[in-house]
N, C-alpha and C. Protein backbone atom coordinates (compact mmCIF):
# COMPACT_ATOMS: atom_id res chain seq x y z
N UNK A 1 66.07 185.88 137.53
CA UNK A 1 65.94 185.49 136.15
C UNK A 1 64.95 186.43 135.47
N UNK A 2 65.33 186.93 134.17
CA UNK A 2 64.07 187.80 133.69
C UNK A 2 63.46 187.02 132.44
N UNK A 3 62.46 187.43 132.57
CA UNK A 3 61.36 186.72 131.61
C UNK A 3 61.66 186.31 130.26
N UNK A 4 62.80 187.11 129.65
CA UNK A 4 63.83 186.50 128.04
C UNK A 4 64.50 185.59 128.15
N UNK A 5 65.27 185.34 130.27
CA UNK A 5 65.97 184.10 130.75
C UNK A 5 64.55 182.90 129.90
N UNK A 6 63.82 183.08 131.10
CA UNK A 6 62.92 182.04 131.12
C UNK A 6 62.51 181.60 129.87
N UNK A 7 61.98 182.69 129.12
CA UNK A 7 61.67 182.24 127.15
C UNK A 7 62.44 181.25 126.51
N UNK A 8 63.87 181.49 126.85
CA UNK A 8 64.97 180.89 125.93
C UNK A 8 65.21 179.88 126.85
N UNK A 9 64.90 179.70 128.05
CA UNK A 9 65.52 177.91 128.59
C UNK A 9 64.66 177.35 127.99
N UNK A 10 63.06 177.88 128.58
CA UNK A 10 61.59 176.85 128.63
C UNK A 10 61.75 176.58 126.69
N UNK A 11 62.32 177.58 125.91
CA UNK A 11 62.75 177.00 124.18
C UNK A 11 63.02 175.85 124.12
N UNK A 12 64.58 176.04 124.82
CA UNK A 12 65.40 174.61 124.69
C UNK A 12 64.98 173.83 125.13
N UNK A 13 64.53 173.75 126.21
CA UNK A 13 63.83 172.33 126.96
C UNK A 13 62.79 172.24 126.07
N UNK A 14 61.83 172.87 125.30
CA UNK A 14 60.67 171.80 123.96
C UNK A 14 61.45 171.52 123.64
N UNK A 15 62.39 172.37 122.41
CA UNK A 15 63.00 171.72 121.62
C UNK A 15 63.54 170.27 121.56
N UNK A 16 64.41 170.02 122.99
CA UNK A 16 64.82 168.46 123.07
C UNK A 16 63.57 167.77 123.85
N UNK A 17 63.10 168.12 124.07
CA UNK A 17 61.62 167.54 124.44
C UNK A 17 61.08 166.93 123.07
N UNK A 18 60.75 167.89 122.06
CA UNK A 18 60.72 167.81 120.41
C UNK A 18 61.05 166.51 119.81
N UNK A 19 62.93 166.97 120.18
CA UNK A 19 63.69 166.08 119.66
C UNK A 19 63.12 164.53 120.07
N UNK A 20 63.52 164.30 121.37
CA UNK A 20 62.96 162.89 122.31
C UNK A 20 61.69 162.52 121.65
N UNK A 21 60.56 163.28 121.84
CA UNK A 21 59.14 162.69 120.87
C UNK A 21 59.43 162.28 119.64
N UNK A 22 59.96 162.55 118.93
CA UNK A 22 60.76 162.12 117.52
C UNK A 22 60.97 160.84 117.89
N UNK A 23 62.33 160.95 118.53
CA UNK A 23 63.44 159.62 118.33
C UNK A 23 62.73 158.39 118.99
N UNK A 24 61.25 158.92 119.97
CA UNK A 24 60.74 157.64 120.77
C UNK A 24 59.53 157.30 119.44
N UNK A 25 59.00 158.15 118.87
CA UNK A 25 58.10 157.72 117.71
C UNK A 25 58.79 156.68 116.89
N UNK A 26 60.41 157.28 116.42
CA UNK A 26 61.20 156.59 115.53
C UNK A 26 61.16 155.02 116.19
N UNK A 27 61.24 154.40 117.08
CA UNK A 27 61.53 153.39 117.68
C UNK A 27 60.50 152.65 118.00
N UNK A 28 59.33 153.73 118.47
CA UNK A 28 57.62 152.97 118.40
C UNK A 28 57.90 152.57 116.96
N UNK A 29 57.77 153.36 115.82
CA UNK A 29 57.47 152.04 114.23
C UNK A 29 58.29 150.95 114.14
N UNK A 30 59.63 151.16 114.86
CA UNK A 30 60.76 150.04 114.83
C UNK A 30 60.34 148.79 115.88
N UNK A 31 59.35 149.51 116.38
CA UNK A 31 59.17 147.99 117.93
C UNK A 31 59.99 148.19 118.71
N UNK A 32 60.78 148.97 119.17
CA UNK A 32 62.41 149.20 119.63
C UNK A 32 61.58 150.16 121.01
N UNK A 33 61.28 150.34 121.17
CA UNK A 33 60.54 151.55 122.46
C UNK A 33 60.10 150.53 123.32
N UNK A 34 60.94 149.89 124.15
CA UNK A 34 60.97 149.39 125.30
C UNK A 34 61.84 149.34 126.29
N UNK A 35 62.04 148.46 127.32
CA UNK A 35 62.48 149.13 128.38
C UNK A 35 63.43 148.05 128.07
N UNK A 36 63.79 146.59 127.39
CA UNK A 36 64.58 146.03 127.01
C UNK A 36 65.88 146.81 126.22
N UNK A 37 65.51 147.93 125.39
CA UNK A 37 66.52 148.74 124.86
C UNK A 37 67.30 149.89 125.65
N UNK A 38 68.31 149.62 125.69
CA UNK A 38 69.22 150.79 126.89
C UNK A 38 69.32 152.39 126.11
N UNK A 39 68.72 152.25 125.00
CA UNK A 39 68.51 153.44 124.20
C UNK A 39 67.38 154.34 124.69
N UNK A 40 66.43 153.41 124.56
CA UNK A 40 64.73 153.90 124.90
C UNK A 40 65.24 154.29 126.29
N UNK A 41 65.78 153.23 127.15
CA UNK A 41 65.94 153.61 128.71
C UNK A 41 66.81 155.13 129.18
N UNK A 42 67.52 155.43 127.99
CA UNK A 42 68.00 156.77 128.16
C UNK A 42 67.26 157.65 127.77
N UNK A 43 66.58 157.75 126.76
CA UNK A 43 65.65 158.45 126.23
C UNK A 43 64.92 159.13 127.41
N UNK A 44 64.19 157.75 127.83
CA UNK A 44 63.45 158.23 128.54
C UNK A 44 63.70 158.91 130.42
N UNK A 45 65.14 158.65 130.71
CA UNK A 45 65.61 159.09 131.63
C UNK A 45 66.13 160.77 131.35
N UNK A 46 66.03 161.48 130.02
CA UNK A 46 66.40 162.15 129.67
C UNK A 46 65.11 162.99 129.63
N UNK A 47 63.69 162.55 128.96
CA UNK A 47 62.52 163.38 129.13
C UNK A 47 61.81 163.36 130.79
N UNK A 48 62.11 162.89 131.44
CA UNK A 48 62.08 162.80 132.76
C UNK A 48 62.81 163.89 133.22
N UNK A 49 64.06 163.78 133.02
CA UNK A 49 64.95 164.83 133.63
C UNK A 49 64.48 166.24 132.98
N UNK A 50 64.01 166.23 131.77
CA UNK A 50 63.88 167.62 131.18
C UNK A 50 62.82 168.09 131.70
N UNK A 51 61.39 167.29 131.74
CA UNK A 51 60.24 167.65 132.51
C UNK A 51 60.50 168.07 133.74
N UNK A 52 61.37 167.65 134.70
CA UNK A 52 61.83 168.65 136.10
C UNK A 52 62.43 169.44 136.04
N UNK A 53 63.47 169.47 134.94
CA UNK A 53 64.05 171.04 134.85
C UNK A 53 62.88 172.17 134.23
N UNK A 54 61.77 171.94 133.26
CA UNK A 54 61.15 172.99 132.90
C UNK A 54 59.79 173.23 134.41
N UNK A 55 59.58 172.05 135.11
CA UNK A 55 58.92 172.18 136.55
C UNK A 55 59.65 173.69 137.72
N UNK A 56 60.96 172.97 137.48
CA UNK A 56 61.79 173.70 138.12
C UNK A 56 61.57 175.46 137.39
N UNK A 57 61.99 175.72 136.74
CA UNK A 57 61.73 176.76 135.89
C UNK A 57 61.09 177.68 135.92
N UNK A 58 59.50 176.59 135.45
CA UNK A 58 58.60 177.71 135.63
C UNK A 58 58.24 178.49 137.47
N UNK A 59 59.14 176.91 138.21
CA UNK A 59 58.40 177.33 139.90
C UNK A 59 59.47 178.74 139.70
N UNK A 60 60.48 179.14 139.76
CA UNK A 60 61.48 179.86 139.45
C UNK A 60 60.67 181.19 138.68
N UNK A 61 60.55 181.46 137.59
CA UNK A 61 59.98 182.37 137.49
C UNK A 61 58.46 182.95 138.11
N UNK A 62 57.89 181.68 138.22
CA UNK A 62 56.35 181.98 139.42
C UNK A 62 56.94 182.97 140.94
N UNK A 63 57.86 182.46 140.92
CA UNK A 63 58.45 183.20 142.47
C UNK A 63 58.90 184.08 142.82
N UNK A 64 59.63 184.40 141.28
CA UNK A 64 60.31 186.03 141.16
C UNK A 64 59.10 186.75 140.78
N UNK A 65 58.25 186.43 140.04
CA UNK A 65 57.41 187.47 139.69
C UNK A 65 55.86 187.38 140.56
N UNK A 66 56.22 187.20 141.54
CA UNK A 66 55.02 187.01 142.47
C UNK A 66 53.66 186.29 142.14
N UNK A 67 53.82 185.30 141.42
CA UNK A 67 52.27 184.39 140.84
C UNK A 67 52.49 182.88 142.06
């Protein structure tokens, strides 16, 4: 992977990272950000999943470039 790979995933992954902080704020003012809502429960199975893919990532470029 070269280092413009890595720029433009670790992008996308804030970006919907971004997005998710949004839509879970939107739902904190609504009262709706709980684990009763199958919305929130995706949400948050979704910033979970994104936080291991950018984990993944960075171990990925740490390894090619010898750090």
């Amino acid at each position: 992977m070269t280092y413009e790979e890595f720029l433009l995933r670790n992008q996308r992954i804030n970006q919907s990272l971004d997005a998710i902080a949004t839509r879970t704020a939107n739902m904190a003012w609504a009262q709706s950000a709980h684990t009763d809502n199958p919305d929130f429960v995706e949400l948050m199975k979704a910033q979970d999943f994104l936080l291991n893919e950018s984990e993944k990532l960075l171990s990925t470029i740490m390894s090619s470039s010898g750090g």
